[in-house]
N, C-alpha and C. Protein backbone atom coordinates (compact mmCIF):
# COMPACT_ATOMS: atom_id res chain seq x y z
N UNK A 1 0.84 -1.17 0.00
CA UNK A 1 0.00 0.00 0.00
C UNK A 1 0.89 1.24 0.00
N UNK A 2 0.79 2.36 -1.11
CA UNK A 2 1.14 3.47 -1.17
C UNK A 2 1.23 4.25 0.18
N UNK A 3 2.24 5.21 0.61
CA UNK A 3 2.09 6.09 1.84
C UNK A 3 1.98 7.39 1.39
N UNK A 4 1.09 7.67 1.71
CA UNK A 4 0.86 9.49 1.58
C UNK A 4 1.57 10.64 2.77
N UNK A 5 2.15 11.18 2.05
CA UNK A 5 3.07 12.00 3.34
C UNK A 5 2.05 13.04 4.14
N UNK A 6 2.21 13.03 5.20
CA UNK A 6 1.70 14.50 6.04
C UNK A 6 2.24 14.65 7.69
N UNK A 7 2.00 15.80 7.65
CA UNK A 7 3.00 16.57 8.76
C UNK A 7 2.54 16.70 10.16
N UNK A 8 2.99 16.54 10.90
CA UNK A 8 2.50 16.91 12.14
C UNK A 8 3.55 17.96 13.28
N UNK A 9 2.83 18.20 13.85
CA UNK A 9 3.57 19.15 14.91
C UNK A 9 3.30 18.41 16.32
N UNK A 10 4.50 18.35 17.02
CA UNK A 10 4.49 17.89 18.73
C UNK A 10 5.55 18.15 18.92
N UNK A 11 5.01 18.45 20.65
CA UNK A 11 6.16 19.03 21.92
C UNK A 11 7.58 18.14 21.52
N UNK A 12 8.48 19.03 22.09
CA UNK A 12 10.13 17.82 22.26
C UNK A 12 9.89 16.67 23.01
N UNK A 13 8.78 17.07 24.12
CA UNK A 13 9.24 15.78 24.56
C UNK A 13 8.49 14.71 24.21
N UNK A 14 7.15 14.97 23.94
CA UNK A 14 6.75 13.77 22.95
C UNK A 14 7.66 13.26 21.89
N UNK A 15 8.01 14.26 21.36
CA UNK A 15 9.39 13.99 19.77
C UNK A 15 10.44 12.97 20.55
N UNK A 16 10.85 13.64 22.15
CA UNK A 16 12.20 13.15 22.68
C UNK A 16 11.76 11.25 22.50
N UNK A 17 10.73 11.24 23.64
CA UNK A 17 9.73 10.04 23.65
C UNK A 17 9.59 9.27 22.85
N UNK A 18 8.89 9.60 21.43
CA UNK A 18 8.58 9.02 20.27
C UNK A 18 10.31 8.30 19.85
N UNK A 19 11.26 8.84 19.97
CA UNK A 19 12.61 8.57 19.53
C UNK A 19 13.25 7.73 20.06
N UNK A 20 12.85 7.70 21.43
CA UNK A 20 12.92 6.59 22.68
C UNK A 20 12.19 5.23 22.30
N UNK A 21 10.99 5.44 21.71
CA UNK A 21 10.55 4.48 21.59
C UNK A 21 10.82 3.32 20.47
N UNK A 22 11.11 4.33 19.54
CA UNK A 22 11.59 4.18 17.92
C UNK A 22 13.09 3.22 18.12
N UNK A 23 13.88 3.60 18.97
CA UNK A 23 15.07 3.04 19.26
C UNK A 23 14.97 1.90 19.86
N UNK A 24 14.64 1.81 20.91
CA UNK A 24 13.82 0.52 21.71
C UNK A 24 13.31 -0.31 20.94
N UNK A 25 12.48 -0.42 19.97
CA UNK A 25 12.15 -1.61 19.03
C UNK A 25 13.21 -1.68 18.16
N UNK A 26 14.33 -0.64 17.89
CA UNK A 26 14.31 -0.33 16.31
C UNK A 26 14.03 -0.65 15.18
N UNK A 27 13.13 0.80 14.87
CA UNK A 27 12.70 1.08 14.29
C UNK A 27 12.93 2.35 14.28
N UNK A 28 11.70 3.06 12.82
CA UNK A 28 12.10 4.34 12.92
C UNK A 28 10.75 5.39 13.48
N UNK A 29 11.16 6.54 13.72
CA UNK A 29 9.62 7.35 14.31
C UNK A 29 8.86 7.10 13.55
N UNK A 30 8.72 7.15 12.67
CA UNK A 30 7.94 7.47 11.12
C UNK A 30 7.08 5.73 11.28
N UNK A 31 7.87 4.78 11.97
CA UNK A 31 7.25 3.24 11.54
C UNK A 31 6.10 3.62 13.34
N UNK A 32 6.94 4.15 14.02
CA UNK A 32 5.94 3.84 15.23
C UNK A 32 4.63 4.94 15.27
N UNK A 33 4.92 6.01 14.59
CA UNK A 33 3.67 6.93 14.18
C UNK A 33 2.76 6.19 13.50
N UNK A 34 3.37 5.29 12.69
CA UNK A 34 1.85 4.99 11.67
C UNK A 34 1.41 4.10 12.52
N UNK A 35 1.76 2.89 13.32
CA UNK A 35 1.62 1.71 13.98
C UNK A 35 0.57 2.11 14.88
N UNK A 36 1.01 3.34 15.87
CA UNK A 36 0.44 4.13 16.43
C UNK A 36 -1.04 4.53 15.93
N UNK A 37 -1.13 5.23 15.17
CA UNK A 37 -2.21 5.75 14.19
C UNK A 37 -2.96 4.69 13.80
N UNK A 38 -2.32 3.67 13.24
CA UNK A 38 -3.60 2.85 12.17
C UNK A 38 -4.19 2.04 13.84
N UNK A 39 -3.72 1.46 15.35
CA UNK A 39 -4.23 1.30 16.38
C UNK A 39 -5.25 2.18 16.75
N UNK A 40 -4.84 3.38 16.70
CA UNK A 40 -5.92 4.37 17.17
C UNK A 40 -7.52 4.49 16.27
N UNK A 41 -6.81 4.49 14.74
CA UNK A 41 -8.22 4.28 13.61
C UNK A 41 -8.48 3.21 13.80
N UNK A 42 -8.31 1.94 13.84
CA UNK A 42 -8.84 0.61 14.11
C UNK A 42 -9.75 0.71 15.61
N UNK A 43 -9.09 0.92 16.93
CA UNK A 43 -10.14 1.24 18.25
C UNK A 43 -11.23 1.91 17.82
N UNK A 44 -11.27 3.22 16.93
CA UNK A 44 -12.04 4.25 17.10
C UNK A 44 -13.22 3.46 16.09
N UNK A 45 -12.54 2.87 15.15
CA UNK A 45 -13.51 2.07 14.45
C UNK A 45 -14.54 1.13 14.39
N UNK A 46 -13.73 0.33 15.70
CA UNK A 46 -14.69 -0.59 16.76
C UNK A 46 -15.22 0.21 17.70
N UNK A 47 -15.05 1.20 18.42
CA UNK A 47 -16.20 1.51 19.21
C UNK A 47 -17.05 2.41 18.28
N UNK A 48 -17.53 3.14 17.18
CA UNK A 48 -17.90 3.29 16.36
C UNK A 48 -18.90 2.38 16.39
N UNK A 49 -18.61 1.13 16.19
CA UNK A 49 -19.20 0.01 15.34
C UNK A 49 -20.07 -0.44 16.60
N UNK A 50 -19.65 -0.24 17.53
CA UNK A 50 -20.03 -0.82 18.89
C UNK A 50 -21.66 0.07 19.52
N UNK A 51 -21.46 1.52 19.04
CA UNK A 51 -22.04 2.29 19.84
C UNK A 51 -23.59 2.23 18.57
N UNK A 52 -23.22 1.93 16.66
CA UNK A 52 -24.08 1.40 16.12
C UNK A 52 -25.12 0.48 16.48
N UNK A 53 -24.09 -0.48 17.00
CA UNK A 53 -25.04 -1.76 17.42
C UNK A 53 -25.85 -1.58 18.86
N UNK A 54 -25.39 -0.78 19.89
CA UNK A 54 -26.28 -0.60 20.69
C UNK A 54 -27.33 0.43 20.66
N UNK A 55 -26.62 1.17 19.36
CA UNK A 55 -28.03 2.19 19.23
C UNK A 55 -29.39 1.05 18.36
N UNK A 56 -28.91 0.35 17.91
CA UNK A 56 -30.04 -0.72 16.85
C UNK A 56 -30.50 -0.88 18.10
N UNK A 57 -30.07 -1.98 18.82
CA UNK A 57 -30.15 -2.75 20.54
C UNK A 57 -31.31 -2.05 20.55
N UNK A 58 -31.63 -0.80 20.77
CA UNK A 58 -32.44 -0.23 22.14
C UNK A 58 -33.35 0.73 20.94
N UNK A 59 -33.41 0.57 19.80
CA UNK A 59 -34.41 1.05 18.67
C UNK A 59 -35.20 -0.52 18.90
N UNK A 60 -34.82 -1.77 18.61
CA UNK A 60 -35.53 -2.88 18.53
C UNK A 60 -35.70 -3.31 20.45
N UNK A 61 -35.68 -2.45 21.17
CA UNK A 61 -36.23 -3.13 22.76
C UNK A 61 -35.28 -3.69 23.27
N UNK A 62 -33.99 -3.87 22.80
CA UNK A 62 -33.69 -4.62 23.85
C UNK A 62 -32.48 -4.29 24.89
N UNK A 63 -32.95 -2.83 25.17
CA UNK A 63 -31.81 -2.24 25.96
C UNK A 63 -32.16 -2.37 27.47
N UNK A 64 -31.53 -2.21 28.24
CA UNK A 64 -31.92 -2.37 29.91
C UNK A 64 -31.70 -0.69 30.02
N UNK A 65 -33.49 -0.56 30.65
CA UNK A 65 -33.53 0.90 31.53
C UNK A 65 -32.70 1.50 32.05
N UNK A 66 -32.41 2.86 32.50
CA UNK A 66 -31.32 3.22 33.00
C UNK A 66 -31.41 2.91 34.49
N UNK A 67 -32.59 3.34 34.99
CA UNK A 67 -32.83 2.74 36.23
C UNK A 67 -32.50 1.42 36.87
N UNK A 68 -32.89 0.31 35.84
CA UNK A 68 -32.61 -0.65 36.24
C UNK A 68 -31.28 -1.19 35.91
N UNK A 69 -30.45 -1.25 35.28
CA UNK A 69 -29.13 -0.41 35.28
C UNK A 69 -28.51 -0.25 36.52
N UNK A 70 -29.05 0.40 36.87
CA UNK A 70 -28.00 1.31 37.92
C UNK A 70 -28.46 0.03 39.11
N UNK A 71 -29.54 0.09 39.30
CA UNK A 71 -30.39 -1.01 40.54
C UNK A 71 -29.20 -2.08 40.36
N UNK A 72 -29.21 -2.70 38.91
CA UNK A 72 -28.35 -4.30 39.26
C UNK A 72 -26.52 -3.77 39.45
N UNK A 73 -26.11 -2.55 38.95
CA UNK A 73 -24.86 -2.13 39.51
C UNK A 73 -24.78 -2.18 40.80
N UNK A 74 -25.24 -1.21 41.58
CA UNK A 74 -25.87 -1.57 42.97
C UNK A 74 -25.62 -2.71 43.44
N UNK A 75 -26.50 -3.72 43.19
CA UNK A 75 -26.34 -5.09 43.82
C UNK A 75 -25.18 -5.01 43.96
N UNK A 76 -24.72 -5.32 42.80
CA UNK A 76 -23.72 -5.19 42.15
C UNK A 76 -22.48 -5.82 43.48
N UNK A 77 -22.26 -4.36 43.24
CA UNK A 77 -21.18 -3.57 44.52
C UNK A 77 -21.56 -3.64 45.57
N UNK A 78 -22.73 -4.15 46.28
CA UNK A 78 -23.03 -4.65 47.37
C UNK A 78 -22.89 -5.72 48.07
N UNK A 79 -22.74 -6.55 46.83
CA UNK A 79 -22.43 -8.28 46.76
C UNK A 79 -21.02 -8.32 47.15
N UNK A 80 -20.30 -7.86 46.57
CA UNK A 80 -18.99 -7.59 46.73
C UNK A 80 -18.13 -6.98 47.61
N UNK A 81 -19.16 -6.43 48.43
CA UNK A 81 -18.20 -5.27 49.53
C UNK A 81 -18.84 -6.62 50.87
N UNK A 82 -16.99 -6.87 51.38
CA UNK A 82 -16.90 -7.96 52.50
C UNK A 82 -17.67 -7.15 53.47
């Protein structure tokens, strides 16, 4: 896959950091930026996908009240505290 160049701006010490990190695997900044990045678009993509499906969830009924919700949290943490 082709790489398209673009620029970013950050503090030194993120830069210092990023260089730290880059060395530590070696590798280069440029490999742990994208690694970085395509992790972050992939998460954002699944909870995306996630927050779809619970919006369907609770259009078709089958979401739990907020009230009751909170009631079985409750238990919850009640069950649990010695």
């Amino acid at each position: 896959m082709a790489l398209e160049p673009y620029s970013i701006r950050a503090d030194s010490q993120t830069m210092e950091a990023l260089g730290r990190i880059a060395a530590a695997m070696d590798r280069s900044r440029n490999w742990v930026i994208n690694d970085a990045l395509k992790a972050y678009v992939e998460d954002h993509q699944w909870l995306e996908a996630q927050v779809a499906k619970s919006r369907q969830e609770i259009a078709e009924g089958k979401g739990i009240p907020h009230d009751e919700a909170m009631a079985r949290m409750r238990q919850h943490l009640k069950d649990r505290t010695p």
